[in-house]
C-alpha atoms as a PDB file:
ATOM      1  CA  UNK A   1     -21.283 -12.656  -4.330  1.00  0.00           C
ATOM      2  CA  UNK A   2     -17.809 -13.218  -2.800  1.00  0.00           C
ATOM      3  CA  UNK A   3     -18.821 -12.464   0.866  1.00  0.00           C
ATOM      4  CA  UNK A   4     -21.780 -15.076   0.492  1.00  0.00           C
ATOM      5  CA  UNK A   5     -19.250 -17.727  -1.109  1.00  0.00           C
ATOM      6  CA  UNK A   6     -16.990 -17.648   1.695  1.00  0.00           C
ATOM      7  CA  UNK A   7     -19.835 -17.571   4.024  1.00  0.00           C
ATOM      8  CA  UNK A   8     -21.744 -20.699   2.621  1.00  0.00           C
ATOM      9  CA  UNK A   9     -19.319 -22.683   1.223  1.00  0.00           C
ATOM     10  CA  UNK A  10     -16.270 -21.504   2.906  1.00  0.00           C
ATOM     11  CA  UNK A  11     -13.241 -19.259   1.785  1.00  0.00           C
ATOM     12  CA  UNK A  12     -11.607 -21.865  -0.539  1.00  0.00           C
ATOM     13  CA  UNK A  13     -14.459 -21.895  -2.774  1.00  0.00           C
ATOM     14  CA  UNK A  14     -14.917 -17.579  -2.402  1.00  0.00           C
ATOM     15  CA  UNK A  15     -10.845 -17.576  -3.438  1.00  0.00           C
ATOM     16  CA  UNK A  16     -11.302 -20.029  -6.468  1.00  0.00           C
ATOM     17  CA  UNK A  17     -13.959 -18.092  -7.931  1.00  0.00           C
ATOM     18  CA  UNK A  18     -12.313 -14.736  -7.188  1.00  0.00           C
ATOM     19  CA  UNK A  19      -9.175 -16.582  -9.400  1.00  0.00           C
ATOM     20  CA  UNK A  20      -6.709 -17.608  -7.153  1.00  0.00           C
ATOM     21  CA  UNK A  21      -5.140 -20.893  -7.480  1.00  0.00           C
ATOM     22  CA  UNK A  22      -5.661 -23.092  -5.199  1.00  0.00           C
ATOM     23  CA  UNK A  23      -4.742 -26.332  -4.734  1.00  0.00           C
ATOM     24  CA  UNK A  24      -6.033 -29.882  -2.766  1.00  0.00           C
ATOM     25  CA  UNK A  25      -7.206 -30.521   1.086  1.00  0.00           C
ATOM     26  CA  UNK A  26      -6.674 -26.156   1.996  1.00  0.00           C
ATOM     27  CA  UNK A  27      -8.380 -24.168   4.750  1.00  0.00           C
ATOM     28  CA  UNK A  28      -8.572 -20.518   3.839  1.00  0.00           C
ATOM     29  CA  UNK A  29      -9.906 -18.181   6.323  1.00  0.00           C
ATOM     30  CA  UNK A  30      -8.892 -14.504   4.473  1.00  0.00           C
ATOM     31  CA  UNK A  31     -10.619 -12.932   1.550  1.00  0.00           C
ATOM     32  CA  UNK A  32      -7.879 -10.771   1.472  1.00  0.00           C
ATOM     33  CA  UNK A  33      -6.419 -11.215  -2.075  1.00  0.00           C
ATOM     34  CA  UNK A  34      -5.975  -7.581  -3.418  1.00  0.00           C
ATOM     35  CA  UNK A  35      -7.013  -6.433  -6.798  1.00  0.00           C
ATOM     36  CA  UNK A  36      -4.780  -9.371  -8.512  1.00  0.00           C
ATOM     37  CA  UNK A  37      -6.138 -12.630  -7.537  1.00  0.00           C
ATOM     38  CA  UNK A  38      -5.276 -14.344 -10.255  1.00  0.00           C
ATOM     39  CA  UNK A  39      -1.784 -14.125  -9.868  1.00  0.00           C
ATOM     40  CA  UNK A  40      -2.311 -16.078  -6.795  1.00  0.00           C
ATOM     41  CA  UNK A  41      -1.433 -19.801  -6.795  1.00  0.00           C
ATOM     42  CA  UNK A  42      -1.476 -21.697  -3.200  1.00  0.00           C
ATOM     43  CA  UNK A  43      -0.042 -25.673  -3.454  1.00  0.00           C
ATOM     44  CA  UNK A  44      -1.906 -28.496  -1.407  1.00  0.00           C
ATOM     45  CA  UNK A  45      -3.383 -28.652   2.340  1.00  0.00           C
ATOM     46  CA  UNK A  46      -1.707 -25.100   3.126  1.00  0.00           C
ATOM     47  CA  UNK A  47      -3.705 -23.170   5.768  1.00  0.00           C
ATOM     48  CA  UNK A  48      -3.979 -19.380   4.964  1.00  0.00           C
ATOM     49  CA  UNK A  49      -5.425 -17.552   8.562  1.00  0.00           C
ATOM     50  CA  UNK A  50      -7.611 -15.154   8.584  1.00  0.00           C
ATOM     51  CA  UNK A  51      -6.339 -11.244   8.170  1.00  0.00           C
ATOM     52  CA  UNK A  52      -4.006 -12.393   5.678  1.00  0.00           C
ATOM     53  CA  UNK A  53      -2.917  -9.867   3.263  1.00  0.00           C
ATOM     54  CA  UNK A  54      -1.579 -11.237   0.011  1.00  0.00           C
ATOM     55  CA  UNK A  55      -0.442  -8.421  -2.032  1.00  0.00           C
ATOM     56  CA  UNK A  56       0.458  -8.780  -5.941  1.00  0.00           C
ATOM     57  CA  UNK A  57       1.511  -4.831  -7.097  1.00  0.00           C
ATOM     58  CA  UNK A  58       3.445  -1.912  -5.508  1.00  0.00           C
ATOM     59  CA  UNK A  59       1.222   0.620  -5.219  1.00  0.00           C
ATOM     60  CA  UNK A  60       3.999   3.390  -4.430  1.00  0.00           C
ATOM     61  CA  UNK A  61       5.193   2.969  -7.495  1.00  0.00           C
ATOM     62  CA  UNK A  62       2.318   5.434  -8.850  1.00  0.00           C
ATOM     63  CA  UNK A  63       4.685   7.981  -7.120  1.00  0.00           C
ATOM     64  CA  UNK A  64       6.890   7.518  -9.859  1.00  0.00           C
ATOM     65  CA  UNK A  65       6.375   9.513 -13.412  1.00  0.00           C
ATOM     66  CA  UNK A  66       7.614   9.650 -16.951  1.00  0.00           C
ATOM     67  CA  UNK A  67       8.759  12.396 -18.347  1.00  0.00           C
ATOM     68  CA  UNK A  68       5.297  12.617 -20.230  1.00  0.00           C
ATOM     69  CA  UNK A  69       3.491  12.183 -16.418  1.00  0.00           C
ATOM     70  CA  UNK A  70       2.616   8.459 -16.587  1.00  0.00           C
ATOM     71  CA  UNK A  71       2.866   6.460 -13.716  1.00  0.00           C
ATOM     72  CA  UNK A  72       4.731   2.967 -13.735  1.00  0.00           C
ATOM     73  CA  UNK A  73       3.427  -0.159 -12.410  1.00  0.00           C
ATOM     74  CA  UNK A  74       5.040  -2.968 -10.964  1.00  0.00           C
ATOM     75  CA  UNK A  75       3.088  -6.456 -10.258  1.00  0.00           C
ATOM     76  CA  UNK A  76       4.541  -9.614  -9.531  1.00  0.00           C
ATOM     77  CA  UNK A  77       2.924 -13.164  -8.908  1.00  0.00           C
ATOM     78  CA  UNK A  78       2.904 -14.823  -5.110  1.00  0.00           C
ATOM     79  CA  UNK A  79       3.342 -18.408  -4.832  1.00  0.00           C
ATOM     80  CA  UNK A  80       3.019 -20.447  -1.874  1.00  0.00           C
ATOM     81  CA  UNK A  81       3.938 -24.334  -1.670  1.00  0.00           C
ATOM     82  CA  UNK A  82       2.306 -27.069   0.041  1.00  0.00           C
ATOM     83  CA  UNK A  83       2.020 -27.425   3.473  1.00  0.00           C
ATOM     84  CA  UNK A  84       2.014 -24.205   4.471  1.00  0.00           C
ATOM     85  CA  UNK A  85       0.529 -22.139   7.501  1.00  0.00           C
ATOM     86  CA  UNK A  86      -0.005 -18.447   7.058  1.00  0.00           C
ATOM     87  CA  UNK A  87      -0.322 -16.998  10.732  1.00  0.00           C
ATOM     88  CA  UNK A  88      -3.362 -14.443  11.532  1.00  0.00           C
ATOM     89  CA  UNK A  89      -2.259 -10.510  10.403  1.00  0.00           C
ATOM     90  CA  UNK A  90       0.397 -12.155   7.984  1.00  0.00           C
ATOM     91  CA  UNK A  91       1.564  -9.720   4.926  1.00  0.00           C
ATOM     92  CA  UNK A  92       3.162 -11.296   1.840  1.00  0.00           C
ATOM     93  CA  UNK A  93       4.576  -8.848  -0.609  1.00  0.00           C
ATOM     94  CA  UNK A  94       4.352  -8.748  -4.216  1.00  0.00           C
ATOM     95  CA  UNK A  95       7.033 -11.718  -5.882  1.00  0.00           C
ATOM     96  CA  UNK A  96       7.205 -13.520  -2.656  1.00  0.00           C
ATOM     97  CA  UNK A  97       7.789 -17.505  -3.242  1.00  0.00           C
ATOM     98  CA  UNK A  98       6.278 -19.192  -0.023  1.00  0.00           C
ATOM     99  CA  UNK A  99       8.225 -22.542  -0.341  1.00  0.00           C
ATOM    100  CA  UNK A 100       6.594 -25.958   0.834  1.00  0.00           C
ATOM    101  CA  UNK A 101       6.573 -27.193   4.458  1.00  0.00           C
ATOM    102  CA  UNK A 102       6.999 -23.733   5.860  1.00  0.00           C
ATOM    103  CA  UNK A 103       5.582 -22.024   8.611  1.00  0.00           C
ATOM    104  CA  UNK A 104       4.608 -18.314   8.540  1.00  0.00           C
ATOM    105  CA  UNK A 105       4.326 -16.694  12.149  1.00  0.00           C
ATOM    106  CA  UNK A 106       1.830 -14.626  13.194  1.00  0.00           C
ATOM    107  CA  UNK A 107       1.616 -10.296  11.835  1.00  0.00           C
ATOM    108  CA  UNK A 108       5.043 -11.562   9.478  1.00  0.00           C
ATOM    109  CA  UNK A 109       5.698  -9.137   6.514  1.00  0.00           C
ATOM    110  CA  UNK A 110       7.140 -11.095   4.280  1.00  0.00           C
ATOM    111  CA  UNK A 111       9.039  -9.250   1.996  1.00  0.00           C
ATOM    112  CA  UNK A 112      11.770 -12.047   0.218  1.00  0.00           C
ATOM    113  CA  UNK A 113      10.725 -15.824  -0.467  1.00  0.00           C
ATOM    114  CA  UNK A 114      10.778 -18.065   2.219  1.00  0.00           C
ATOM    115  CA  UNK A 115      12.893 -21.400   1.568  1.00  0.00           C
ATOM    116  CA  UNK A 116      11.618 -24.908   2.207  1.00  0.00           C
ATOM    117  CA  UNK A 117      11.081 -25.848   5.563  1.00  0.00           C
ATOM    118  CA  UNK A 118      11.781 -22.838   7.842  1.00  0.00           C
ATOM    119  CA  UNK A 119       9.915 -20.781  10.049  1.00  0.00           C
ATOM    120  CA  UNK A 120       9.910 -16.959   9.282  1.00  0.00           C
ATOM    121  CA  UNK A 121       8.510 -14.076  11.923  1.00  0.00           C
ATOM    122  CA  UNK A 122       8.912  -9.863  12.236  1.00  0.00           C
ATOM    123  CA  UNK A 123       8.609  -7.525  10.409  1.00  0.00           C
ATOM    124  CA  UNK A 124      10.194  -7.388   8.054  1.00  0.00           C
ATOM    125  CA  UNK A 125      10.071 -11.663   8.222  1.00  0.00           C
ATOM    126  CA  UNK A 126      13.790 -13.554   8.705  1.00  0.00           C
ATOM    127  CA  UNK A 127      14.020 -17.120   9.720  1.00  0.00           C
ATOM    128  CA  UNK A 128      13.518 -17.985  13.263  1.00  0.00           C
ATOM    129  CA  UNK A 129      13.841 -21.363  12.800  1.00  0.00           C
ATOM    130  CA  UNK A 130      12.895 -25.048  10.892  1.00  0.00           C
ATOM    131  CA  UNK A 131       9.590 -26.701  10.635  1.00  0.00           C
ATOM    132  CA  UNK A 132      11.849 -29.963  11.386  1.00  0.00           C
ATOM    133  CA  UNK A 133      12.823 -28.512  14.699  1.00  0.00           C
ATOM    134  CA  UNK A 134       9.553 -26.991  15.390  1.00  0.00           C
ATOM    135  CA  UNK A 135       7.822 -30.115  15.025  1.00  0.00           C
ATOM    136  CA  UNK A 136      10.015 -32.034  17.518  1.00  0.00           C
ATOM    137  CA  UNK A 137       9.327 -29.706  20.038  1.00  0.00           C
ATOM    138  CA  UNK A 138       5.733 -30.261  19.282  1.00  0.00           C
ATOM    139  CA  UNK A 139       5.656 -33.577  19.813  1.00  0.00           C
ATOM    140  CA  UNK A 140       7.751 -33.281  23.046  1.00  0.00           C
ATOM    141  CA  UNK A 141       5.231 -30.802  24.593  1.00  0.00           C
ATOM    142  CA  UNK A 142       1.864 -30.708  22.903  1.00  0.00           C
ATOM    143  CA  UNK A 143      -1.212 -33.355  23.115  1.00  0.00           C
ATOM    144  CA  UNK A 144      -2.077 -34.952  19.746  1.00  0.00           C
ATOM    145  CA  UNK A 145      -5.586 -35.281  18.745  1.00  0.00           C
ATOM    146  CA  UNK A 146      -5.710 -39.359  20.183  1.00  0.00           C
ATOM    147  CA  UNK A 147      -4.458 -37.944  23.658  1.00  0.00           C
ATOM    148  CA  UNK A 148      -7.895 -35.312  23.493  1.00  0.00           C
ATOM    149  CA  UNK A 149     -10.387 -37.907  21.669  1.00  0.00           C
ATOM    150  CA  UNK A 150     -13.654 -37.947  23.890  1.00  0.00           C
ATOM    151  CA  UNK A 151     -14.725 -34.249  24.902  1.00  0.00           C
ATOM    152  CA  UNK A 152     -17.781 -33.126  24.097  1.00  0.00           C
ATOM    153  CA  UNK A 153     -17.144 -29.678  25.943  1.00  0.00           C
ATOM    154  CA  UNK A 154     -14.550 -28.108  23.887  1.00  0.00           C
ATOM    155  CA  UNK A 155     -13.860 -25.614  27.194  1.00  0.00           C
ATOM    156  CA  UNK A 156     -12.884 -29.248  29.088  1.00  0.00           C
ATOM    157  CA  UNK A 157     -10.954 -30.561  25.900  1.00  0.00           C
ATOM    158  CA  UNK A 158      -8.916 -27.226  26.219  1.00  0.00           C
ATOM    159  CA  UNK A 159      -8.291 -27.166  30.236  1.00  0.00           C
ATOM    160  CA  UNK A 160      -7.296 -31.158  29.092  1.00  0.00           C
ATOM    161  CA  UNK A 161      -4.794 -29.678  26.449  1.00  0.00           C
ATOM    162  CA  UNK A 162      -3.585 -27.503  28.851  1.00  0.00           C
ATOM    163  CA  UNK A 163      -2.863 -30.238  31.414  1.00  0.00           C
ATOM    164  CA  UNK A 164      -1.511 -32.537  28.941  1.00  0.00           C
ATOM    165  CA  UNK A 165       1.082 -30.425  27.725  1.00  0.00           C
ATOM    166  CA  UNK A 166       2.462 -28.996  30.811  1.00  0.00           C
ATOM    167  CA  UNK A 167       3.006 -32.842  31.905  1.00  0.00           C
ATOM    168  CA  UNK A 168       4.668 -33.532  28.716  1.00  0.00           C
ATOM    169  CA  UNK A 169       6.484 -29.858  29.240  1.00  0.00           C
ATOM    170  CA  UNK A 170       7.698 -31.129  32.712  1.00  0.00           C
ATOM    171  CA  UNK A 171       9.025 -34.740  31.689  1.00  0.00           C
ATOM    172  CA  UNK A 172      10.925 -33.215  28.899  1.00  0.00           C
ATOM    173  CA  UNK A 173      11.893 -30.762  31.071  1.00  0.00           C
ATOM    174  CA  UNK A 174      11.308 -27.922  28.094  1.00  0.00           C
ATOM    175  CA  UNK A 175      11.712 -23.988  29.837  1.00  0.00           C
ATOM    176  CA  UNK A 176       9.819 -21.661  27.826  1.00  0.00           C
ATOM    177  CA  UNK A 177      11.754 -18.749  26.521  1.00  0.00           C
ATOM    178  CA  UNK A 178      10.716 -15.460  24.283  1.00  0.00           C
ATOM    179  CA  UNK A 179      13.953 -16.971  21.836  1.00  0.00           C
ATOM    180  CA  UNK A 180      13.028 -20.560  21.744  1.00  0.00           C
ATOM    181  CA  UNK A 181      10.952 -21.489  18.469  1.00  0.00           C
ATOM    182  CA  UNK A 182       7.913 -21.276  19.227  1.00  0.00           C
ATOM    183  CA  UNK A 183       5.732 -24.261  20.610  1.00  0.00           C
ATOM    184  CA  UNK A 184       2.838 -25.787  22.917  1.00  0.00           C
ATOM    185  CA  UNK A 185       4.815 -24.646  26.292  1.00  0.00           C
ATOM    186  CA  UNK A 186       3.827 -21.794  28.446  1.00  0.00           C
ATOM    187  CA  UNK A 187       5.763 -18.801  27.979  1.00  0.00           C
END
């Protein structure tokens, strides 16, 4: 039933009824929401990629006994703000707060909450950087949605992109380095 609710009606809807909170205006992509869902909450118009792994208990912790030879169990709640973006291959560990406005790079493990605002990558995930920052360089080097209105051929609307930015690159005379935080420019 899951696999056809995210097919038909999309992986918000497959989340919500898998019990996951979820709030206004998201795109989820990922049914990947472990054997805890409902210790899931997600805040409004986050994005959540697809391959995202949100985990809510330690398994390893079955590796640990008693003295009577019971296992303990840890679980632990994930929380993620508003305005989020979870890149594709993303891991969040169990008791991670996801704060709002924050940006979550692609394959991240993120194994300690991520503060307002900031942009977190590796593995394990440390800040590389602000969402205020990031979004100036956006707007320096990438096309906006206005700039791309007209395509009907998305392959042309991408080769536009493409052109657009690299002008926009040029006159703000952005290089493109592996440190920089990362944006529309070429590498």
């Amino acid at each position: 039933m899951g696999i056809a609710l995210f097919v038909f009606f999309g992986g918000d809807v497959a989340a919500r009824w898998r019990g996951v909170q979820i709030g206004k205006r998201c795109r989820i992509y990922t049914r990947n929401f472990g054997s805890e869902p409902f210790l899931i909450s997600i805040g409004d118009d986050t994005t959540i990629t697809s391959g995202v792994k949100i985990l809510t208990h330690d398994g390893g912790t079955s590796l640990v006994f008693n003295e009577e030879g019971f296992r303990y169990q840890r679980f632990a709640p994930v929380s993620i703000g508003d305005s989020v973006f979870v890149g594709v291959n993303a891991i969040i560990m169990p008791g991670v707060r996801v704060g709002s406005n924050a940006i979550v790079a692609a394959g991240a493990v993120v194994t300690r909450d991520v503060a307002d605002g900031t942009i977190v990558a590796g593995t394990p995930a440390r800040v590389i950087g602000s969402v205020d920052d990031y979004a100036k360089r956006v707007r320096a080097t990438c096309p906006n949605s206005r700039e791309l209105q007209g395509y009907d051929n998305y392959r042309e609307y991408v080769e536009e992109a493409l052109a657009i930015s690299e002008k926009k690159r040029r006159s703000a005379n952005v290089v493109g380095r592996r440190d920089d935080v990362p944006g529309c420019e070429a590498e």
